[in-house]
Protein backbone atom coordinates (compact mmCIF):
# COMPACT_ATOMS: atom_id res chain seq x y z
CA UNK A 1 4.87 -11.12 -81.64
CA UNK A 2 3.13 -14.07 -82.84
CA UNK A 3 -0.08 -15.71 -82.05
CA UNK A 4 1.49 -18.65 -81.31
CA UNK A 5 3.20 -17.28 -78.37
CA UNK A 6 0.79 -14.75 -78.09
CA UNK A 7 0.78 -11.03 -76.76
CA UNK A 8 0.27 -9.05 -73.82
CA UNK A 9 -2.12 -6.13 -74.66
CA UNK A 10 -4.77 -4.12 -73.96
CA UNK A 11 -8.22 -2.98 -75.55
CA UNK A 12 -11.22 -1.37 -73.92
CA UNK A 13 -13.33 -4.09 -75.87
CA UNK A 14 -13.32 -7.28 -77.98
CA UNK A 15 -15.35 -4.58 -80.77
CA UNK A 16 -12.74 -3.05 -81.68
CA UNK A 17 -11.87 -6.10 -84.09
CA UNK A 18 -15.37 -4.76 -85.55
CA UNK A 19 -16.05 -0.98 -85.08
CA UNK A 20 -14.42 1.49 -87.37
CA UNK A 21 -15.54 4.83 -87.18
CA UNK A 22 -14.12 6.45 -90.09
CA UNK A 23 -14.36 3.98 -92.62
CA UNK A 24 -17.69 1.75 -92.85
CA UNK A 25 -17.34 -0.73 -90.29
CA UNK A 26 -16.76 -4.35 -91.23
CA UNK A 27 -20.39 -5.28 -89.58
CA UNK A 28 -22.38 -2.90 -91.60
CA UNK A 29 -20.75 -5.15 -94.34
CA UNK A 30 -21.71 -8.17 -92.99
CA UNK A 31 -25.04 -6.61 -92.31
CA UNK A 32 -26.07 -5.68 -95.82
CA UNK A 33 -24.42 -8.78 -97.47
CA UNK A 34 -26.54 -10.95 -94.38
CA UNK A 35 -29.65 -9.00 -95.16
CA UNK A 36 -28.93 -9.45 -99.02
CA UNK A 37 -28.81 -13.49 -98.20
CA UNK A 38 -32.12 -13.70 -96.10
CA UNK A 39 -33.81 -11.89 -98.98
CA UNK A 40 -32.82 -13.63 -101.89
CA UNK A 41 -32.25 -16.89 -99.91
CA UNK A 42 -36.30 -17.66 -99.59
CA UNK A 43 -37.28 -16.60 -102.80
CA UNK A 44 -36.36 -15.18 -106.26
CA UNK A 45 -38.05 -12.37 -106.27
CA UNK A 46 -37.90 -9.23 -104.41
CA UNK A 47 -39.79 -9.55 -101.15
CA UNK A 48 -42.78 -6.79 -100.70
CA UNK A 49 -42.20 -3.84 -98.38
CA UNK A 50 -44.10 -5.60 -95.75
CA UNK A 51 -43.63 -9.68 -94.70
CA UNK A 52 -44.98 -9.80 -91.75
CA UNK A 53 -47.89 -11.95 -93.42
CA UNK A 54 -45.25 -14.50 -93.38
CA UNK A 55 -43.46 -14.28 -89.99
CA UNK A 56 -45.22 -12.89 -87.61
CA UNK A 57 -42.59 -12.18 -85.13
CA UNK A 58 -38.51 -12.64 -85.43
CA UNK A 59 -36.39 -13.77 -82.55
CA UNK A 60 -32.62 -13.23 -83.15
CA UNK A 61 -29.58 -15.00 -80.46
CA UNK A 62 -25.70 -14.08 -80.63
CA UNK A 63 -23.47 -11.31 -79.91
CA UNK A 64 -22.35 -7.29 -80.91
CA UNK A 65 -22.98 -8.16 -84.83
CA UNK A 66 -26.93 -8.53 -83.61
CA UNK A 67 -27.00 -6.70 -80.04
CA UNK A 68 -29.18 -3.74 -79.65
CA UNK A 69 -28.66 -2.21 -76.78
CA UNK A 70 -28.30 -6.11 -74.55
CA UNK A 71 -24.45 -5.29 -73.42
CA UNK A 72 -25.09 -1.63 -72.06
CA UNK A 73 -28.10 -2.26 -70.32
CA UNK A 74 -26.37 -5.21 -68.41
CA UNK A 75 -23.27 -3.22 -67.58
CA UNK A 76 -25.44 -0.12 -66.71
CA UNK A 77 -22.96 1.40 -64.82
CA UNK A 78 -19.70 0.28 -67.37
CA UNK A 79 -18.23 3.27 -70.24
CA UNK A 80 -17.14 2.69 -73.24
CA UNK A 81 -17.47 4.39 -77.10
CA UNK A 82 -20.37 2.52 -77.83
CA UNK A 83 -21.89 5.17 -75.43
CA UNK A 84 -20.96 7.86 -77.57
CA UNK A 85 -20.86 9.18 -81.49
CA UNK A 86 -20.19 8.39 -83.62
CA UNK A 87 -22.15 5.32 -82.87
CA UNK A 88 -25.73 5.50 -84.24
CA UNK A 89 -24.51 8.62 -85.89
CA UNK A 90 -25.12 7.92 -89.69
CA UNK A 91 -29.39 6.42 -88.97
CA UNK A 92 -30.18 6.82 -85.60
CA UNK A 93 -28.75 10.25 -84.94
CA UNK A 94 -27.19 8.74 -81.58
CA UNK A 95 -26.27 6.39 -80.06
CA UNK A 96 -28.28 3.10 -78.97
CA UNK A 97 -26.30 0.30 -77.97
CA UNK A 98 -25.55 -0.62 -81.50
CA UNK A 99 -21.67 -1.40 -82.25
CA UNK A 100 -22.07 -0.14 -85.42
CA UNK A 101 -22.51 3.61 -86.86
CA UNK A 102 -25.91 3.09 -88.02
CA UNK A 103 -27.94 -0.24 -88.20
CA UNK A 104 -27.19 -4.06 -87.82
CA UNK A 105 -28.21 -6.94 -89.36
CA UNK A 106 -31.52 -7.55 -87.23
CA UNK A 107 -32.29 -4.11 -88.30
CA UNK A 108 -32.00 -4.58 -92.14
CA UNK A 109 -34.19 -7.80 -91.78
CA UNK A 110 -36.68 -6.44 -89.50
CA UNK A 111 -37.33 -3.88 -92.30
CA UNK A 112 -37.28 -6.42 -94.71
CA UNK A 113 -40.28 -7.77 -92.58
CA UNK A 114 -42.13 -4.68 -92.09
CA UNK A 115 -41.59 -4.62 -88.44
CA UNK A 116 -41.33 -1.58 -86.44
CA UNK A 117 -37.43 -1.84 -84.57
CA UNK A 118 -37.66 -3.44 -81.28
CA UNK A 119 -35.67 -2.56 -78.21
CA UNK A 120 -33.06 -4.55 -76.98
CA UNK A 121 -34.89 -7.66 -74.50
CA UNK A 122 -33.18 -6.46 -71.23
CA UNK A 123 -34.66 -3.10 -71.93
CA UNK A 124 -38.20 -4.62 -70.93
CA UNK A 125 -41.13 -1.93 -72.15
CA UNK A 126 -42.86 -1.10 -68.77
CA UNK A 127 -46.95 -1.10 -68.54
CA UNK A 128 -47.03 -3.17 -71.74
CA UNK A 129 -48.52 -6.83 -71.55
CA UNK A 130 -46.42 -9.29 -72.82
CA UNK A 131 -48.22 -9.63 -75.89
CA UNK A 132 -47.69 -5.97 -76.64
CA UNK A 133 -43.99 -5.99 -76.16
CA UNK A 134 -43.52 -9.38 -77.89
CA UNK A 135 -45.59 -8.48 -80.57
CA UNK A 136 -42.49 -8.52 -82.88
CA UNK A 137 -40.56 -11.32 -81.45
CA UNK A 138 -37.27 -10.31 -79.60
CA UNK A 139 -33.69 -9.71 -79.63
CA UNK A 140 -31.79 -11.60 -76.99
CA UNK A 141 -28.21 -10.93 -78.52
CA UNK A 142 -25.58 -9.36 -76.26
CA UNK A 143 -21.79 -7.88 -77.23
CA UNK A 144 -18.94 -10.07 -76.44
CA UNK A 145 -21.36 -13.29 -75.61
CA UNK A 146 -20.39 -16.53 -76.54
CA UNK A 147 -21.66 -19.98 -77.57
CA UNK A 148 -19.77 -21.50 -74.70
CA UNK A 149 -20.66 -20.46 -71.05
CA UNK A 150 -19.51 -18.23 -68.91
CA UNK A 151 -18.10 -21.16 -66.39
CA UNK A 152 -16.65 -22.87 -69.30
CA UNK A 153 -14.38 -19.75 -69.43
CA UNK A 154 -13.94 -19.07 -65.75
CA UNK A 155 -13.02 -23.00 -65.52
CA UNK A 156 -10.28 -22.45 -67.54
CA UNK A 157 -8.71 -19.61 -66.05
CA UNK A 158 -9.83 -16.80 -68.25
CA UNK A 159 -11.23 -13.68 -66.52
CA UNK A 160 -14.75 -12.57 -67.08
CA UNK A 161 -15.09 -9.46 -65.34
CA UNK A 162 -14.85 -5.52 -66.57
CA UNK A 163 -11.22 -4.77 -65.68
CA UNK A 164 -9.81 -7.59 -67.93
CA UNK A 165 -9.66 -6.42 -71.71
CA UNK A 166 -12.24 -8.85 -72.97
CA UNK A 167 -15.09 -9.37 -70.32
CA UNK A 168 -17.15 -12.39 -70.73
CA UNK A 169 -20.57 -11.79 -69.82
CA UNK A 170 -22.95 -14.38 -68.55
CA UNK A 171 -24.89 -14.29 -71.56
CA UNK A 172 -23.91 -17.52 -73.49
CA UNK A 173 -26.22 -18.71 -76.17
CA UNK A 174 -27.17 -21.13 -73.61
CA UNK A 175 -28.81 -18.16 -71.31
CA UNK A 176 -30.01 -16.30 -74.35
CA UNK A 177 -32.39 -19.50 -75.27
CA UNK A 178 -33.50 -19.74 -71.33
CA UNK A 179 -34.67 -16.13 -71.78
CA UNK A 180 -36.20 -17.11 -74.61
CA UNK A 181 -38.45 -19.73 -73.30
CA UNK A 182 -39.65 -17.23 -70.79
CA UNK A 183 -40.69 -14.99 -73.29
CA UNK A 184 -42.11 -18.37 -75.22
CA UNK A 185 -44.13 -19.16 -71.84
CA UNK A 186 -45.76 -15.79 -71.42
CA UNK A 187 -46.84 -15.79 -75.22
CA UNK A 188 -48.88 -19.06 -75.21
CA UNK A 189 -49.58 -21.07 -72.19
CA UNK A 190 -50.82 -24.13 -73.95
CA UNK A 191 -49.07 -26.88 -75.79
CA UNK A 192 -50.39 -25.76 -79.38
CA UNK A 193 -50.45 -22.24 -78.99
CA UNK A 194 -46.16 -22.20 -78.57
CA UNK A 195 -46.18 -24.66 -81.28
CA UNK A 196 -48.10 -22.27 -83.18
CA UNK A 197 -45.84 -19.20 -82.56
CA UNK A 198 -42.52 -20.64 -82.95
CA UNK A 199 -44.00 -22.36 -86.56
CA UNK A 200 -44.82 -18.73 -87.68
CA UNK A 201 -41.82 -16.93 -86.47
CA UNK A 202 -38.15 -16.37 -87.76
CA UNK A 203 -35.42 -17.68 -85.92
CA UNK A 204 -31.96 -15.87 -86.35
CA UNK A 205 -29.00 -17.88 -84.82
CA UNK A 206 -26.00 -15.56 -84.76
CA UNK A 207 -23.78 -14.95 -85.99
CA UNK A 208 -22.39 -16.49 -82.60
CA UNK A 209 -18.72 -18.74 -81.42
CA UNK A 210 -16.37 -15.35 -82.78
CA UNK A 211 -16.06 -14.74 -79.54
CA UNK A 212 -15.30 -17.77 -78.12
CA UNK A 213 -11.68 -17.54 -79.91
CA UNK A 214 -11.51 -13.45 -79.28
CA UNK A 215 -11.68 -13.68 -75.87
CA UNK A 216 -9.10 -16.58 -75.03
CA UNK A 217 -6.96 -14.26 -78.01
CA UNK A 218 -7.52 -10.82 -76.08
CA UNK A 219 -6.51 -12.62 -73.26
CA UNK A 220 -3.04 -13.83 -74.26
CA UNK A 221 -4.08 -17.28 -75.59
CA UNK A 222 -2.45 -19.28 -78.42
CA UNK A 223 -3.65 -20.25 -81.36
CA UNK A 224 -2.55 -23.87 -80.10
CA UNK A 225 -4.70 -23.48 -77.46
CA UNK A 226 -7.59 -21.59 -78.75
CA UNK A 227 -7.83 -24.35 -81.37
CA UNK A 228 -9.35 -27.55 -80.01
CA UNK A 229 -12.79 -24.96 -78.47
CA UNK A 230 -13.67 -25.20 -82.16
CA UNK A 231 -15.79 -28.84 -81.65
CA UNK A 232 -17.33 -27.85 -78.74
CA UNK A 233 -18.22 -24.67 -80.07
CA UNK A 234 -20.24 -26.08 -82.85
CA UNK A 235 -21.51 -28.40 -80.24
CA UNK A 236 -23.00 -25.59 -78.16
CA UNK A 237 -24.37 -24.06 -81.26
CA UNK A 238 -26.04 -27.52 -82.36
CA UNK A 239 -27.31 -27.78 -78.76
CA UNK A 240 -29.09 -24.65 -79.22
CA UNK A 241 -30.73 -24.66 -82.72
CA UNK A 242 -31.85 -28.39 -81.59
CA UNK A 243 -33.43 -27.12 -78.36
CA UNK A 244 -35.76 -24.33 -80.79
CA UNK A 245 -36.84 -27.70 -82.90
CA UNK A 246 -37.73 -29.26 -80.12
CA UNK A 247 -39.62 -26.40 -79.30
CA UNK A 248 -41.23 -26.33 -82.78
CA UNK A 249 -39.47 -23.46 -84.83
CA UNK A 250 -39.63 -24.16 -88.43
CA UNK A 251 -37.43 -21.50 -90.10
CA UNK A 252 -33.93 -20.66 -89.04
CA UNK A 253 -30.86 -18.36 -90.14
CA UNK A 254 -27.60 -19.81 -89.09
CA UNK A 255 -24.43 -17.36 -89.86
CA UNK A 256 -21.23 -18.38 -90.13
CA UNK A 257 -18.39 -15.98 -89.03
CA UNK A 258 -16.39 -14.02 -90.93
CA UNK A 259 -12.50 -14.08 -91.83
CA UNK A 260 -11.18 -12.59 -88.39
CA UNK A 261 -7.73 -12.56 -89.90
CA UNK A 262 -8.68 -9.67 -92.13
CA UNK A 263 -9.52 -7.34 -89.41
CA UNK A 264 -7.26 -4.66 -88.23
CA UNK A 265 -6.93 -5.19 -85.06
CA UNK A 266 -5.15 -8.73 -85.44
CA UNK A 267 -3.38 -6.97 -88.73
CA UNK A 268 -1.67 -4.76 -86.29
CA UNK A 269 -1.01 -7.37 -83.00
CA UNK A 270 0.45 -9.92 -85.01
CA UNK A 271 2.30 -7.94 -88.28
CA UNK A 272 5.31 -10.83 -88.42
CA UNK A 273 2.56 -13.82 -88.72
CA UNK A 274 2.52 -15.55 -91.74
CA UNK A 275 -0.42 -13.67 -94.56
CA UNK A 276 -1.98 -15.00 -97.38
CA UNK A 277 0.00 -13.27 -100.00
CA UNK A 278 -3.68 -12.79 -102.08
CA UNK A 279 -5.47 -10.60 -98.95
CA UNK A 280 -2.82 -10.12 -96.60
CA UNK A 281 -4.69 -11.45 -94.46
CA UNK A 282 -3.48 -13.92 -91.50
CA UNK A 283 -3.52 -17.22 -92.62
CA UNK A 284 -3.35 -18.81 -89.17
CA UNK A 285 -6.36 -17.44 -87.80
CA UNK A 286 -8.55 -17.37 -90.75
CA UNK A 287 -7.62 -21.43 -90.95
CA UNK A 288 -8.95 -21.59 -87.49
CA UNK A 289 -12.38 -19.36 -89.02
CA UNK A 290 -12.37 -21.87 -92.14
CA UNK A 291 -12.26 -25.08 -89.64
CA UNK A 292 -15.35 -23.64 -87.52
CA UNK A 293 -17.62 -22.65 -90.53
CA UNK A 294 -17.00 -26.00 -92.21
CA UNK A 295 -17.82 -28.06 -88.84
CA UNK A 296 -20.74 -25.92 -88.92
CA UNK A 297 -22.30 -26.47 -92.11
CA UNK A 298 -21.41 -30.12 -91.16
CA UNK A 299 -23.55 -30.23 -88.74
CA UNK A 300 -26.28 -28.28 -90.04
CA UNK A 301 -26.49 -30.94 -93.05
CA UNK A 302 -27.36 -33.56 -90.56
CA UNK A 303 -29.84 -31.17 -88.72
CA UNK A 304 -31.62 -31.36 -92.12
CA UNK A 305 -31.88 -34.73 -92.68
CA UNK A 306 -33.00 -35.36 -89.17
CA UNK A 307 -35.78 -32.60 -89.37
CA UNK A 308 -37.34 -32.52 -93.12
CA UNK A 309 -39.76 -29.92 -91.59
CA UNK A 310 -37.65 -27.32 -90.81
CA UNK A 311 -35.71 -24.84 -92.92
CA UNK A 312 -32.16 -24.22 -92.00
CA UNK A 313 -29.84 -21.79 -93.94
CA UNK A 314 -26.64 -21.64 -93.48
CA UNK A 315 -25.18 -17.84 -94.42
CA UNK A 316 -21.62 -17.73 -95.73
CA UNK A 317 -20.49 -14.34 -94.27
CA UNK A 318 -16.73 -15.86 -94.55
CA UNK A 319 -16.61 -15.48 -98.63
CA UNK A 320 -18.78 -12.56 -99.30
CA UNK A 321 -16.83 -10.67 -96.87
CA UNK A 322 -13.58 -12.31 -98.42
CA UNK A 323 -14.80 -11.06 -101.89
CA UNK A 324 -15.06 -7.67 -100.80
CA UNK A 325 -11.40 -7.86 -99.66
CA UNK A 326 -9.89 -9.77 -102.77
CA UNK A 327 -11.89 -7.52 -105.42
CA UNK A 328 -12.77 -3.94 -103.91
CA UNK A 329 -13.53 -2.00 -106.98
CA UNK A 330 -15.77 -4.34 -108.26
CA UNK A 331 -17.69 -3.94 -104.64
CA UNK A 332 -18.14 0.54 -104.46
CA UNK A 333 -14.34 1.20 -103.55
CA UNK A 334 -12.53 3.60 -106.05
């Protein structure tokens, strides 16, 4: 089959495009090359053990690649292998909501900072003042959310609920900055005290819009059709990292997303689609990939030159990851 007819299939979740148990998984890669960016990114030298001098508290949006724990605790009552080893197996010793074998991206950085690990936001920390839980910042990401809402989905005829292969939940970026400005309210209640935490604290703004392609492609979509989301995609995105300006943040991590072509499990739906004969990898979906990166950068350009004041990085997950496909043995494989 092809993905421009598409295919009728069925996976217990959009992660398996991501989790690999027996090989490291594709978002520990992303993870360590991500964490390798933010370091070297702000400054050419190595960063001491402890940062926190310099942010005093991170807050991180987007989806599985950042979620620690989000997804399970919403779907309390939902199964899945997250739930058991060997996620968490290889740091945490078990699993914690993690798609990944051991840590994620927010945790590499949050070590960078010298932050203790938070939990997930929809955990909560009960008898703790808001203060004491936030003390940190906050991790609002959840698996299998999008930059697009929920309705946007429903409204065009995609399911969103647990017995379709690629549940949407209603955890758009969108919703994840609403929670945010909760958490924003009960830190400062005046004017200049928000303005003051969101100037000293890290913003980290996916990686987020994979998923608004997955789930349309999980759910028998067409490239043809998944296609034209990509501008409105970036939209949402811009939407977002304009409202946290607005709000006053000053320093900002924007991820692209990563050549979804390369991953297995479109490898294996769509073997006959035409490859790039120098990865193998599909060249029709990684196009689509290429368009919404590009678009995104775009955009973050003119983000610049309309706020001199604030730092925005763009992180190019797309060709590191793409370099450890095209040149393995120069990268640890032997």
């Amino acid at each position: 089959m092809s993905l421009a007819r598409g295919r009728n299939h069925y996976f217990p979740s959009t992660y398996t495009t991501m989790a690999v148990a027996s090989t490291p998984p594709l978002q520990l890669v992303v993870a360590a090359l991500l964490a390798l960016s933010l370091s070297t990114t702000a400054s050419s030298s190595p960063a001491p053990a402890n940062r926190s001098s310099c942010y005093k508290r991170l807050f991180s949006f987007g989806d599985s690649l950042t979620d620690t724990g989000n997804y399970i605790i919403h779907y309390a009552n939902a199964s899945g292998p997250v739930l058991a080893l060997p996620y968490g197996e290889t740091f945490f010793g078990r699993p914690t909501g993690r798609w990944s074998d051991g840590r994620l991206i927010i945790d590499f950085i949050v070590e960078r900072l010298g932050f203790q690990y938070w939990p997930a936001y929809l955990k909560g920390a009960a008898g703790k003042s808001p203060v004491e839980e936030f003390r940190y910042g906050a991790n609002f990401a959840v698996a299998a959310a999008t930059a697009l809402s929920q309705d946007f989905f429903l409204k065009k005829n995609l399911r969103v609920d647990l017995l379709t292969p690629s549940p949407i939940p209603p955890y758009s970026l969108g919703v994840q900055i609403d929670l945010f400005k909760k958490v924003l309210a009960m830190l400062a209640s005046t004017d200049q005290e928000r303005k003051e935490v969101m100037a000293s604290s890290l913003f980290l703004v996916g990686e987020i819009g994979l998923n608004d392609y997955n789930h349309p492609f999980l759910q028998n979509k067409t490239l043809e059709w998944v296609r034209p989301l990509a501008p409105q995609v970036i939209e949402s995105i811009v939407l977002s990292i304009e409202v946290l300006i607005e709000l006053g943040a000053k320093t900002m991590y924007v991820p692209g997303i990563f050549p979804l072509g390369c991953t297995p499990l479109y490898l294996s739906l769509f073997p006959g689609d035409d490859r790039d004969p120098a990865t193998g990898c599909l060249r029709g979906l990684n196009d689509l990939i290429l368009v919404h990166n590009h678009m995104l950068e775009a955009k973050l350009e003119e983000l610049r030159r309309d706020h001199p004041g604030v730092s925005i990085t763009y992180v190019n997950s797309y060709d590191n990851v793409l370099g450890l496909i095209t040149a393995p043995t120069q990268n640890g494989k032997r």
